[in-house]
N, C-alpha and C. Protein backbone atom coordinates (compact mmCIF):
# COMPACT_ATOMS: atom_id res chain seq x y z
N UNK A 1 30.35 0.12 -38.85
CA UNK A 1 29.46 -1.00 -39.15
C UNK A 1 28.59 -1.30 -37.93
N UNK A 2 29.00 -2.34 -37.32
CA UNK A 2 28.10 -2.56 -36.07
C UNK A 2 27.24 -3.80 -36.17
N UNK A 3 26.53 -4.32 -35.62
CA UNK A 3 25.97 -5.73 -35.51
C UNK A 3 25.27 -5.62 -36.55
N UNK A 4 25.25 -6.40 -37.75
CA UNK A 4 24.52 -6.70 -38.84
C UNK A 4 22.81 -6.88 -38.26
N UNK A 5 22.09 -6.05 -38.94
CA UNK A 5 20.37 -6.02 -38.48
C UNK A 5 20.36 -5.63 -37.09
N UNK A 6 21.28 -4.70 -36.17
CA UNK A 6 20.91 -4.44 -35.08
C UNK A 6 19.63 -3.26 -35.25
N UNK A 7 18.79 -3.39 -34.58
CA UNK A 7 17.03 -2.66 -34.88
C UNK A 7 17.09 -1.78 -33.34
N UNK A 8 17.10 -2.32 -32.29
CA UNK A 8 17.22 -1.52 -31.13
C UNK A 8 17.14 -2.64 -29.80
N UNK A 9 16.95 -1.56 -28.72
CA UNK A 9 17.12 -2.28 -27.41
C UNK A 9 15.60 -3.20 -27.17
N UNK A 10 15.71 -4.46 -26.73
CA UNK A 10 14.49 -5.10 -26.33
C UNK A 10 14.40 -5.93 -25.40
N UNK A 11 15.32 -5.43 -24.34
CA UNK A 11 15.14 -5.42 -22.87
C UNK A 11 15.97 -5.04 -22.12
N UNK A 12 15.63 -5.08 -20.61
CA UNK A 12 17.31 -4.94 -19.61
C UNK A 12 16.53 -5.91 -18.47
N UNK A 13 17.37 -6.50 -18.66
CA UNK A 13 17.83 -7.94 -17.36
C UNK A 13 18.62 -7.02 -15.64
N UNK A 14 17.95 -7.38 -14.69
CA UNK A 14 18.85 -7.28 -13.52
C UNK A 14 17.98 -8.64 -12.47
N UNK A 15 18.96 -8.94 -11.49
CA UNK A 15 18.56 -9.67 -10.11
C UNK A 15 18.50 -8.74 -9.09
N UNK A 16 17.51 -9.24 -8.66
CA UNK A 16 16.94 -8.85 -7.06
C UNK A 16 16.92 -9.29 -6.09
N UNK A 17 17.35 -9.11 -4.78
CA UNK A 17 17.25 -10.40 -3.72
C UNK A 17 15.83 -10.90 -3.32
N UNK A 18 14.37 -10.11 -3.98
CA UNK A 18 13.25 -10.57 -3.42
C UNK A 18 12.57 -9.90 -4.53
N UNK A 19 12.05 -10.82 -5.26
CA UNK A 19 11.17 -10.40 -6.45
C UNK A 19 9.89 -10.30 -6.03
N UNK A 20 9.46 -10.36 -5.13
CA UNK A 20 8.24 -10.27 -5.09
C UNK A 20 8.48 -8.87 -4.44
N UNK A 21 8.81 -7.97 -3.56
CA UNK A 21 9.57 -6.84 -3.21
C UNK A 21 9.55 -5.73 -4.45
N UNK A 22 10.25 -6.69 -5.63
CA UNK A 22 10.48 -5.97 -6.62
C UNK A 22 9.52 -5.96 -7.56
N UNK A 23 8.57 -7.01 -7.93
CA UNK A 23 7.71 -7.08 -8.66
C UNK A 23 6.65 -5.51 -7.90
N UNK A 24 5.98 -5.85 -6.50
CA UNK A 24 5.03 -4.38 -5.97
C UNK A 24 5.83 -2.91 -6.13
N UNK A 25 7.27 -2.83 -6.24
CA UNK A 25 7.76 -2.07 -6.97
C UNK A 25 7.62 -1.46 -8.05
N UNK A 26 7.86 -2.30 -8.88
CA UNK A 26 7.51 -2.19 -10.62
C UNK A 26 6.41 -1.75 -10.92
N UNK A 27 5.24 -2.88 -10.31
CA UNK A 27 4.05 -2.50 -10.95
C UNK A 27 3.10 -1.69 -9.80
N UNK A 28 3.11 -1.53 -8.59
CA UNK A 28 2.48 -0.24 -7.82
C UNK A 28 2.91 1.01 -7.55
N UNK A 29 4.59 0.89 -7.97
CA UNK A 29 4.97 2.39 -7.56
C UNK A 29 5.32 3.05 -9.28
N UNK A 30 6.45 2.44 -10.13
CA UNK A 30 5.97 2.60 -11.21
C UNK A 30 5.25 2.61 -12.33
N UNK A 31 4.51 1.71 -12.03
CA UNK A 31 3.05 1.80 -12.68
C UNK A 31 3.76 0.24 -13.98
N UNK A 32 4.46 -0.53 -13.98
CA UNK A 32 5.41 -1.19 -14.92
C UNK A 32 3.89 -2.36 -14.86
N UNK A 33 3.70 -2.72 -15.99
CA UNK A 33 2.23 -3.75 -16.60
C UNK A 33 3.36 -5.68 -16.28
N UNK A 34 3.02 -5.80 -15.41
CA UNK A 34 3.33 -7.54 -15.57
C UNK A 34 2.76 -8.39 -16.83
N UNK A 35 3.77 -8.86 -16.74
CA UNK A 35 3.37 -9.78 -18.52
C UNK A 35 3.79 -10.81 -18.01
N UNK A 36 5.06 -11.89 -17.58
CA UNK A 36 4.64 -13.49 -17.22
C UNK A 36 5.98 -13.54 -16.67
N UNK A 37 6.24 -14.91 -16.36
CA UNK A 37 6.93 -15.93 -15.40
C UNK A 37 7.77 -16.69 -15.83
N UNK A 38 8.91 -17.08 -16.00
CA UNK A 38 9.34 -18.33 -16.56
C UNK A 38 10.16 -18.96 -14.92
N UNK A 39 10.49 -20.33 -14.94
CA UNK A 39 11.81 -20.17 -14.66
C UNK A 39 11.17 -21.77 -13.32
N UNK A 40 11.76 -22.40 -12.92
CA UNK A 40 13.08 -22.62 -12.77
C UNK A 40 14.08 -23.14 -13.48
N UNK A 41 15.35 -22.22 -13.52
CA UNK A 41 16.21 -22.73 -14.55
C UNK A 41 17.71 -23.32 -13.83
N UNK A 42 18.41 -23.99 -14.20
CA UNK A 42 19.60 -24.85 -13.24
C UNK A 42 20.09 -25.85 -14.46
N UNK A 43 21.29 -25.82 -14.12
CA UNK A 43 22.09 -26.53 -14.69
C UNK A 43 22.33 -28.19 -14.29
N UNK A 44 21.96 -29.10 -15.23
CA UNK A 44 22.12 -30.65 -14.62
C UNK A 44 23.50 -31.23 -14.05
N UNK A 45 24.22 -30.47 -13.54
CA UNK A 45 25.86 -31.52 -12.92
C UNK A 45 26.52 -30.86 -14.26
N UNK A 46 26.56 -29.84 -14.67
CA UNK A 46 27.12 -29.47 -16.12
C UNK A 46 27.91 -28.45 -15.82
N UNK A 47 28.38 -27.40 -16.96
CA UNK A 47 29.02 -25.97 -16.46
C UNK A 47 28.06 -25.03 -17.37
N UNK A 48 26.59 -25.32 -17.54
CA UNK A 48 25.95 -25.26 -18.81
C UNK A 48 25.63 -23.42 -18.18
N UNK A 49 25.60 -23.02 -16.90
CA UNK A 49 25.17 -22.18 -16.07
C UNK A 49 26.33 -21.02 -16.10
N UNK A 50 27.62 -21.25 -16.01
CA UNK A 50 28.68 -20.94 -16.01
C UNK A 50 28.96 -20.26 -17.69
N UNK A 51 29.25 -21.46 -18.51
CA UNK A 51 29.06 -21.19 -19.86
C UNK A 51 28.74 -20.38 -20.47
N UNK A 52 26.92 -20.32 -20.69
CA UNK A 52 26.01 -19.60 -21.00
C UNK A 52 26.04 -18.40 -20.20
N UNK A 53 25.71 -18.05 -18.70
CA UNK A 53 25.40 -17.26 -18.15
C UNK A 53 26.42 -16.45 -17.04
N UNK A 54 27.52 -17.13 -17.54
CA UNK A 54 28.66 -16.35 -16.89
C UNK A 54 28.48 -16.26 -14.60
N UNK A 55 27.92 -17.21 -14.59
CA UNK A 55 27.77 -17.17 -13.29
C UNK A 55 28.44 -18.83 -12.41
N UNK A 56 27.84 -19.05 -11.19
CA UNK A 56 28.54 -20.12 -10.81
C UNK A 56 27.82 -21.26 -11.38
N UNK A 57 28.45 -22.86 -11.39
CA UNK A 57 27.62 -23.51 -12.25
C UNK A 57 26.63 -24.11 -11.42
N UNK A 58 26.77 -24.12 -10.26
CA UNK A 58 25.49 -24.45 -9.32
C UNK A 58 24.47 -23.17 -9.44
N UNK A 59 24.25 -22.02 -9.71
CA UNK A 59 23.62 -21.02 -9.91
C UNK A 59 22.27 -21.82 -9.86
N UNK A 60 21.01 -21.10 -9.84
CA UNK A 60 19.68 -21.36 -9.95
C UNK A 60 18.94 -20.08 -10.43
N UNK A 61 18.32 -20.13 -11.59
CA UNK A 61 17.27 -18.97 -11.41
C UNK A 61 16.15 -19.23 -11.09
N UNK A 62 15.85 -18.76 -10.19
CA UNK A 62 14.93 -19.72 -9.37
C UNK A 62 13.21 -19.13 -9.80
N UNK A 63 13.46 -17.76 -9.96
CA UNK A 63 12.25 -16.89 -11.28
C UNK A 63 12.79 -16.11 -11.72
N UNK A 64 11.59 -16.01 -13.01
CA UNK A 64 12.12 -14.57 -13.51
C UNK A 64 11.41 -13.99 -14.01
N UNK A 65 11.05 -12.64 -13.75
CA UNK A 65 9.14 -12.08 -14.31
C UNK A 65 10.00 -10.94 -15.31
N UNK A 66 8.87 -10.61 -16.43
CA UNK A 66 8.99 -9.52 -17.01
C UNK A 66 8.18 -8.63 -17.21
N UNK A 67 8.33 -7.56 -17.20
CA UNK A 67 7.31 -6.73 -16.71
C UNK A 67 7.85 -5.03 -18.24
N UNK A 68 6.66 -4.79 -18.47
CA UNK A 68 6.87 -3.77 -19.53
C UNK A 68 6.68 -2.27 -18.37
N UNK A 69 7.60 -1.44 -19.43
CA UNK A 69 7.60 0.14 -18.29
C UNK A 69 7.27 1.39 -19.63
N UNK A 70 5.74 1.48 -18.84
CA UNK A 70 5.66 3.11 -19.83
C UNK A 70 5.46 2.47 -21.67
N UNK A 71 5.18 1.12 -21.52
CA UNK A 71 4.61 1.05 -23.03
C UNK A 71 5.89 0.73 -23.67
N UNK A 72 7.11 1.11 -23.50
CA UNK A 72 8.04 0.14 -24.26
C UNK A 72 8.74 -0.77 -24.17
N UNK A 73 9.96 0.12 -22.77
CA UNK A 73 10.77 -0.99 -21.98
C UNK A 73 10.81 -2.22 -21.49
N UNK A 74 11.07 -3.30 -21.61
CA UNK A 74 10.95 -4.57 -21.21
C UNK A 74 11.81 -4.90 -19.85
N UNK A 75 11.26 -5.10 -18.63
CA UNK A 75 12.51 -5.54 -17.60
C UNK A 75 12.14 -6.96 -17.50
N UNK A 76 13.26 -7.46 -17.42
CA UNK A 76 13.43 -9.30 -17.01
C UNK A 76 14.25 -9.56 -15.52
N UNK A 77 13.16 -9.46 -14.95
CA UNK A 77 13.85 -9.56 -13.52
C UNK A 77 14.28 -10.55 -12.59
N UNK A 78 15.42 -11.05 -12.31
CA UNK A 78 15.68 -12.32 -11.88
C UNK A 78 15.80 -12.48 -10.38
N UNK A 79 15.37 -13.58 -10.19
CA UNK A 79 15.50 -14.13 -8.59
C UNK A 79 16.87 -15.41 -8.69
N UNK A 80 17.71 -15.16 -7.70
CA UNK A 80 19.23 -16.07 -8.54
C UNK A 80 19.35 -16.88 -7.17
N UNK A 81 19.67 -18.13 -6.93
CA UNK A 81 20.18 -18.56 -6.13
C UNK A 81 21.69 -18.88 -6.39
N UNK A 82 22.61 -18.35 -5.89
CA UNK A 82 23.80 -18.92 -6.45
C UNK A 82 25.06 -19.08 -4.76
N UNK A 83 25.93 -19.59 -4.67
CA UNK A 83 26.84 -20.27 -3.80
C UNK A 83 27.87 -19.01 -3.63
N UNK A 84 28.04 -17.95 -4.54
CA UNK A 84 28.85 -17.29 -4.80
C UNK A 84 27.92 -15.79 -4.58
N UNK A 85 26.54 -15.92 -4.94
CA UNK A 85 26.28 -14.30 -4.92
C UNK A 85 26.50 -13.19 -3.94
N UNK A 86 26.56 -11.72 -4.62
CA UNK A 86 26.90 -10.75 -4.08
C UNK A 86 25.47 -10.17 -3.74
N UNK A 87 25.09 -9.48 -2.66
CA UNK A 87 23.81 -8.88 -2.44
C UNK A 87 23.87 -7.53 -2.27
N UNK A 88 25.02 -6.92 -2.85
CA UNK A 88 24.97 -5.16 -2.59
C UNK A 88 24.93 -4.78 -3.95
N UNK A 89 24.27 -4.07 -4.51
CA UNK A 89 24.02 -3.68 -5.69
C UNK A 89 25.77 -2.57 -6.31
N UNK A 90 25.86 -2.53 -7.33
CA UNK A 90 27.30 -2.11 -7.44
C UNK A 90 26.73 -0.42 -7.66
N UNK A 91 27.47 0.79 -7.03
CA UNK A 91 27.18 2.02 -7.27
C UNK A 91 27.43 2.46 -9.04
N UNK A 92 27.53 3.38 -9.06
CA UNK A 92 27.47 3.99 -10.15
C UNK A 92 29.13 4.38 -10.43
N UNK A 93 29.87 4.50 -9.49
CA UNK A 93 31.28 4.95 -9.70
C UNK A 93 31.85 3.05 -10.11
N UNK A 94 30.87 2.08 -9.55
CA UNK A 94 31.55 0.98 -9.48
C UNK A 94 31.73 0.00 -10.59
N UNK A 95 32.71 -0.51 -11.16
CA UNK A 95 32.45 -1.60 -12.75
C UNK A 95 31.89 -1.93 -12.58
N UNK A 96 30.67 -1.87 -13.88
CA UNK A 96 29.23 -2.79 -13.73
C UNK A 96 28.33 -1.71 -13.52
N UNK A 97 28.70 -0.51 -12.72
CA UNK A 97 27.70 0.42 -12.48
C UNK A 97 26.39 0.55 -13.29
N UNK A 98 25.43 0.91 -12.85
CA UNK A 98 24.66 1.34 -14.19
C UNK A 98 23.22 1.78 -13.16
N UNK A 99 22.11 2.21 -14.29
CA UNK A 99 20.87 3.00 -13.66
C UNK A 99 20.49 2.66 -14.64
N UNK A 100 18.67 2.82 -14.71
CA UNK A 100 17.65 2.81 -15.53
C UNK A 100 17.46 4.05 -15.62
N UNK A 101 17.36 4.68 -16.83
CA UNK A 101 16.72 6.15 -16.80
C UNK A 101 14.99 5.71 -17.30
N UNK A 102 14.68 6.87 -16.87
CA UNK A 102 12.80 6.50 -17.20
C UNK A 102 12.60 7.97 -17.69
N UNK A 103 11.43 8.70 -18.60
CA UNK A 103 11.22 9.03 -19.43
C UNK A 103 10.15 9.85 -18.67
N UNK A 104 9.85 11.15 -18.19
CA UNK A 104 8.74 11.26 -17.50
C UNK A 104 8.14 12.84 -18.33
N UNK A 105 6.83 13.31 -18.37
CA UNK A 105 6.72 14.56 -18.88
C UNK A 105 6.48 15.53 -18.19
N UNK A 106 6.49 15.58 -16.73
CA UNK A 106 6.52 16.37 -15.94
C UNK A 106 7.32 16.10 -14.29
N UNK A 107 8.92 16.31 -14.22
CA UNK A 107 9.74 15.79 -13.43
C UNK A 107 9.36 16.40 -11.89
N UNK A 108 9.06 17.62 -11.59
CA UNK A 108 8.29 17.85 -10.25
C UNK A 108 7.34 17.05 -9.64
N UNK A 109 6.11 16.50 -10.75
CA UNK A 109 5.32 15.46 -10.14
C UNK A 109 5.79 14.10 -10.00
N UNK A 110 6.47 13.99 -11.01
CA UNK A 110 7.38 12.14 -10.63
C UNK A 110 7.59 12.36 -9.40
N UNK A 111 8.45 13.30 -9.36
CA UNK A 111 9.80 13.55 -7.85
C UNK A 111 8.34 13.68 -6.67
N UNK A 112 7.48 14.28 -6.63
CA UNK A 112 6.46 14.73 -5.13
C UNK A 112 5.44 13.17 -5.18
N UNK A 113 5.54 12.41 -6.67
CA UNK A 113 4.96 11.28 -6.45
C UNK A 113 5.48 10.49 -5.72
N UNK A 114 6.44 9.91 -6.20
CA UNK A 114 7.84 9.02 -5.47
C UNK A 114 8.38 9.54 -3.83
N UNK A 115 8.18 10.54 -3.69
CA UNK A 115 8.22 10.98 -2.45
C UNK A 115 7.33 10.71 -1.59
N UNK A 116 6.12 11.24 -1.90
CA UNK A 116 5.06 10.68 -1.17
C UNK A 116 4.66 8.55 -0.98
N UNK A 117 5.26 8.13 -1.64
CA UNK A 117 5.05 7.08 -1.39
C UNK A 117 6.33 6.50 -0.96
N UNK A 118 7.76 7.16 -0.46
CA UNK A 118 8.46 6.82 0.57
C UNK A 118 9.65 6.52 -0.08
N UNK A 119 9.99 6.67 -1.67
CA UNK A 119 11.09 6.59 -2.69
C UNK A 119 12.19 7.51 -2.38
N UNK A 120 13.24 6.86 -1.75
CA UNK A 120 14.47 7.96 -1.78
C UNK A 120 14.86 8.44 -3.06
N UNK A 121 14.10 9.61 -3.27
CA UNK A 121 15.32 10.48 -4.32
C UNK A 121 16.27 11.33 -4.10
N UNK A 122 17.37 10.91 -4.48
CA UNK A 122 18.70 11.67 -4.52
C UNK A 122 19.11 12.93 -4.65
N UNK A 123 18.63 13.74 -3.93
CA UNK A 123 18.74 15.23 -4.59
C UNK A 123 17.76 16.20 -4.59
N UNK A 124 17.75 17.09 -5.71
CA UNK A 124 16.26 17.85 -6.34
C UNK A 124 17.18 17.49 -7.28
N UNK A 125 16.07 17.75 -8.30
CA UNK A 125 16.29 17.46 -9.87
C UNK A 125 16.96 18.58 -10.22
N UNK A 126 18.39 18.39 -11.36
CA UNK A 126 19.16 18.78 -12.09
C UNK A 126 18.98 19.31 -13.39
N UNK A 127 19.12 20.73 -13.32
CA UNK A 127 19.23 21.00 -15.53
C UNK A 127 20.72 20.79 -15.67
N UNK A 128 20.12 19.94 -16.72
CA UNK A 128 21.96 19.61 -17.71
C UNK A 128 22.56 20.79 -18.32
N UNK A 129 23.11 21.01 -18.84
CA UNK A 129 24.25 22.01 -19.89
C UNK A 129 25.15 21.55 -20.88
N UNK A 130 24.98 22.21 -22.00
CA UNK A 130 25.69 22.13 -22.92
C UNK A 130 24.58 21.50 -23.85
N UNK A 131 25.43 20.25 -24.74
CA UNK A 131 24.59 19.43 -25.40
C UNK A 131 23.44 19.00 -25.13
N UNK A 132 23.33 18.94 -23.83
CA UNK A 132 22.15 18.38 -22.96
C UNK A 132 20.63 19.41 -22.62
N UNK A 133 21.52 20.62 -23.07
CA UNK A 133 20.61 21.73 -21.96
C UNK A 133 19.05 21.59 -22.50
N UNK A 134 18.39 21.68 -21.52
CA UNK A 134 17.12 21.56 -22.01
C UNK A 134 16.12 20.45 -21.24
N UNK A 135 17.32 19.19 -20.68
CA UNK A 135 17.46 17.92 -19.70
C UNK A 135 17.07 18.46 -18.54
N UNK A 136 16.07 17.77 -17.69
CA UNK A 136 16.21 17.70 -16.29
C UNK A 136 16.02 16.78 -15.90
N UNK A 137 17.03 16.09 -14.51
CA UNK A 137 16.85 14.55 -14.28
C UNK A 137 17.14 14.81 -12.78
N UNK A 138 16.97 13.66 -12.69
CA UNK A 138 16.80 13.27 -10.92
C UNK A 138 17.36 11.71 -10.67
N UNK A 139 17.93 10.99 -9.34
CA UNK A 139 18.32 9.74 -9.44
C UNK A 139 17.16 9.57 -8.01
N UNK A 140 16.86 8.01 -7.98
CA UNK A 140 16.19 7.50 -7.38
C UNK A 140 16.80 5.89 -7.09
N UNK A 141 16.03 5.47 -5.41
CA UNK A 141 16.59 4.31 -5.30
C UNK A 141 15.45 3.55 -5.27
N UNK A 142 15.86 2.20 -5.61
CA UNK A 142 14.50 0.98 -5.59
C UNK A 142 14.92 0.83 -4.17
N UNK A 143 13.95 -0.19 -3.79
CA UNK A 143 14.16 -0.64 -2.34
C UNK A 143 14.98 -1.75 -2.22
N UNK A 144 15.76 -2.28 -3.01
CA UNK A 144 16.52 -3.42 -2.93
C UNK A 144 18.02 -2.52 -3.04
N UNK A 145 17.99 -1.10 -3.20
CA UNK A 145 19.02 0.12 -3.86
C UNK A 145 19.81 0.00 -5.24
N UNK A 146 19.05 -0.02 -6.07
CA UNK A 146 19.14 -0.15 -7.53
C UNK A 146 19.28 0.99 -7.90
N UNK A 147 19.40 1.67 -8.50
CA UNK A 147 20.17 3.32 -9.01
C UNK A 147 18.83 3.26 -9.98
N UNK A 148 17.63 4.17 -10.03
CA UNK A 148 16.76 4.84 -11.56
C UNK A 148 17.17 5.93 -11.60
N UNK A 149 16.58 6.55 -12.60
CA UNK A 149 16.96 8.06 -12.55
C UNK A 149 15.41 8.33 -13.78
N UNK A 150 14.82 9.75 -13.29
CA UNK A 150 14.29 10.44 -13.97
C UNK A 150 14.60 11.37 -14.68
N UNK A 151 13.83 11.36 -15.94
CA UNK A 151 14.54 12.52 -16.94
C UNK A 151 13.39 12.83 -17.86
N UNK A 152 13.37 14.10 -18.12
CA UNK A 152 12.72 14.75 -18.58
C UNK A 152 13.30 16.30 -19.49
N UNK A 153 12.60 16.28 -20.92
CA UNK A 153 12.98 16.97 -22.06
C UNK A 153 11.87 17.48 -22.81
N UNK A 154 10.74 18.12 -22.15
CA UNK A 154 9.67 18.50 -23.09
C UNK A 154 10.25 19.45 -24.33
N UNK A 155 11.04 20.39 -24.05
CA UNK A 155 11.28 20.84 -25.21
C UNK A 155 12.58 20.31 -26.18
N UNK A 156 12.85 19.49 -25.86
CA UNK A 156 14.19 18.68 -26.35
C UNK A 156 15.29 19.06 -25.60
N UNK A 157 16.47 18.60 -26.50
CA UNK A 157 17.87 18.28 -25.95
C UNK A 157 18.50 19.62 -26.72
N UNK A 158 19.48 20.10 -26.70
CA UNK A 158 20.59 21.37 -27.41
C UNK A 158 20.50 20.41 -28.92
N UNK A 159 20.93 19.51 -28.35
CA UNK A 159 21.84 18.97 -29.49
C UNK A 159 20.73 18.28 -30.48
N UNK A 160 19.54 17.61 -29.85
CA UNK A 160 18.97 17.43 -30.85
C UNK A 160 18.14 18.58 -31.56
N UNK A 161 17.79 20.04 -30.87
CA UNK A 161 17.85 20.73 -31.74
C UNK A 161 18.50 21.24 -32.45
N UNK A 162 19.60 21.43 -32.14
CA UNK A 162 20.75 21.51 -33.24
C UNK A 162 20.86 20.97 -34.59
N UNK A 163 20.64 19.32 -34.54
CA UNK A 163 20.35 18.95 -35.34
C UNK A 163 19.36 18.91 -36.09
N UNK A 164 18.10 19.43 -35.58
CA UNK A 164 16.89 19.72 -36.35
C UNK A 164 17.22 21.23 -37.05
N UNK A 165 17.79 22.03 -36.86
CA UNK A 165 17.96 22.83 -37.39
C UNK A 165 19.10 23.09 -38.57
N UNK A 166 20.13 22.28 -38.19
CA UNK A 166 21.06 21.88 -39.35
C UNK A 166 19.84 21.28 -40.47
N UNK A 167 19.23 20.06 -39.76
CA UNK A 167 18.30 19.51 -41.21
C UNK A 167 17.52 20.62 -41.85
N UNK A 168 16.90 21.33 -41.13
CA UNK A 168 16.01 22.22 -42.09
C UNK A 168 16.96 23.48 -42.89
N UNK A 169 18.24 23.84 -42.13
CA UNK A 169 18.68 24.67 -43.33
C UNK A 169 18.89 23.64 -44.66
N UNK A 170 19.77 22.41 -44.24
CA UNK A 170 20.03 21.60 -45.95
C UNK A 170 19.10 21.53 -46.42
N UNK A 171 17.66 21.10 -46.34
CA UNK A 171 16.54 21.29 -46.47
C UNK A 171 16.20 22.35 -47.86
N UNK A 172 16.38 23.75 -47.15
CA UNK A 172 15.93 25.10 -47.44
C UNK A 172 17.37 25.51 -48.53
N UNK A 173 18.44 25.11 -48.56
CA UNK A 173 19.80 25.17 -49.37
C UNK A 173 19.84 24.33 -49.94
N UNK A 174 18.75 23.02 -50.25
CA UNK A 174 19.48 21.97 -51.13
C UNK A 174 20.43 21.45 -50.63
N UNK A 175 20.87 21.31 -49.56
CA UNK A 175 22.33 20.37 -48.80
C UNK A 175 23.76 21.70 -48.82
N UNK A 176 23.46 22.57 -49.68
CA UNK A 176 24.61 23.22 -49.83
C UNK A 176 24.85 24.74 -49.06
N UNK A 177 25.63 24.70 -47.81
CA UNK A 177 25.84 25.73 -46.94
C UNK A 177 27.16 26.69 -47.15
């Protein structure tokens, strides 16, 4: 089953220790279109902060910009004042871990772009195997050290050709193999 009317993803939320840092990020090195501002948000003497947002109840969001990436992605990026915050971003081995993957059609020029403008990337870029083969990706750090990663599939994935090819035999058999 799964969430009744779930349609798809329509955003990803993270904090930054300096949004403005992160905003010339977004939109000069990834090219990410600024769209607007909300915020200051705080809780009145309540636990309304805590509650809702799972943080301390003195917390503050003090901004929060969102910014679109590549025409779909939505990021909501927060500036947090809180009594309790942590300022090291959690790795990828660590609970909570996580990365943005980004979508690119030619992964050599991402990687010599991002380079040239002073982006630690992790590596040289990787071909996947197996299900994947066909994948090439790369990890990258923001300057606050946020985990992205590039990836790139001009000719698809194994597996989703796989599955394009299962469809066209049922297709060509009437469903029956």
């Amino acid at each position: 089953m799964g969430i009744p009317g779930l349609q798809r993803l329509d955003h990803i939320g993270f904090t930054v220790p300096d949004l403005d840092e992160a905003h010339r990020f977004l939109v000069d090195v990834l090219g990410c279109e600024y769209l607007y501002s909300l915020g200051p948000f705080a809780s009145d003497g309540d636990d309304w902060m805590r509650e809702h947002l799972d943080v301390h109840p003195r917390a503050v969001v003090t901004e929060n910009r969102f910014f679109r990436c590549g025409g779909q992605a939505v990021f909501e990026v927060f500036d947090y004042a809180a009594p309790d915050r942590v300022g090291v971003p959690p790795r990828n081995s660590d609970v909570g871990g996580h990365h943005v993957a980004l979508y690119v059609d030619d992964l050599d020029a991402a990687v010599a772009y991002l380079r040239d403008r002073g982006v630690r990337v992790l590596g040289e870029p990787t071909a996947s195997k197996g299900p994947a083969l066909g994948n090439r990706w790369v990890y990258f750090l923001s300057p606050w050290g946020m985990q992205f990663e590039l990836v790139s599939y001009p000719g698809g994935k194994a597996f989703d050709r796989a599955a394009a090819d299962r469809a066209t035999t049922d297709r060509a058999t009437g469903g029956a193999s």
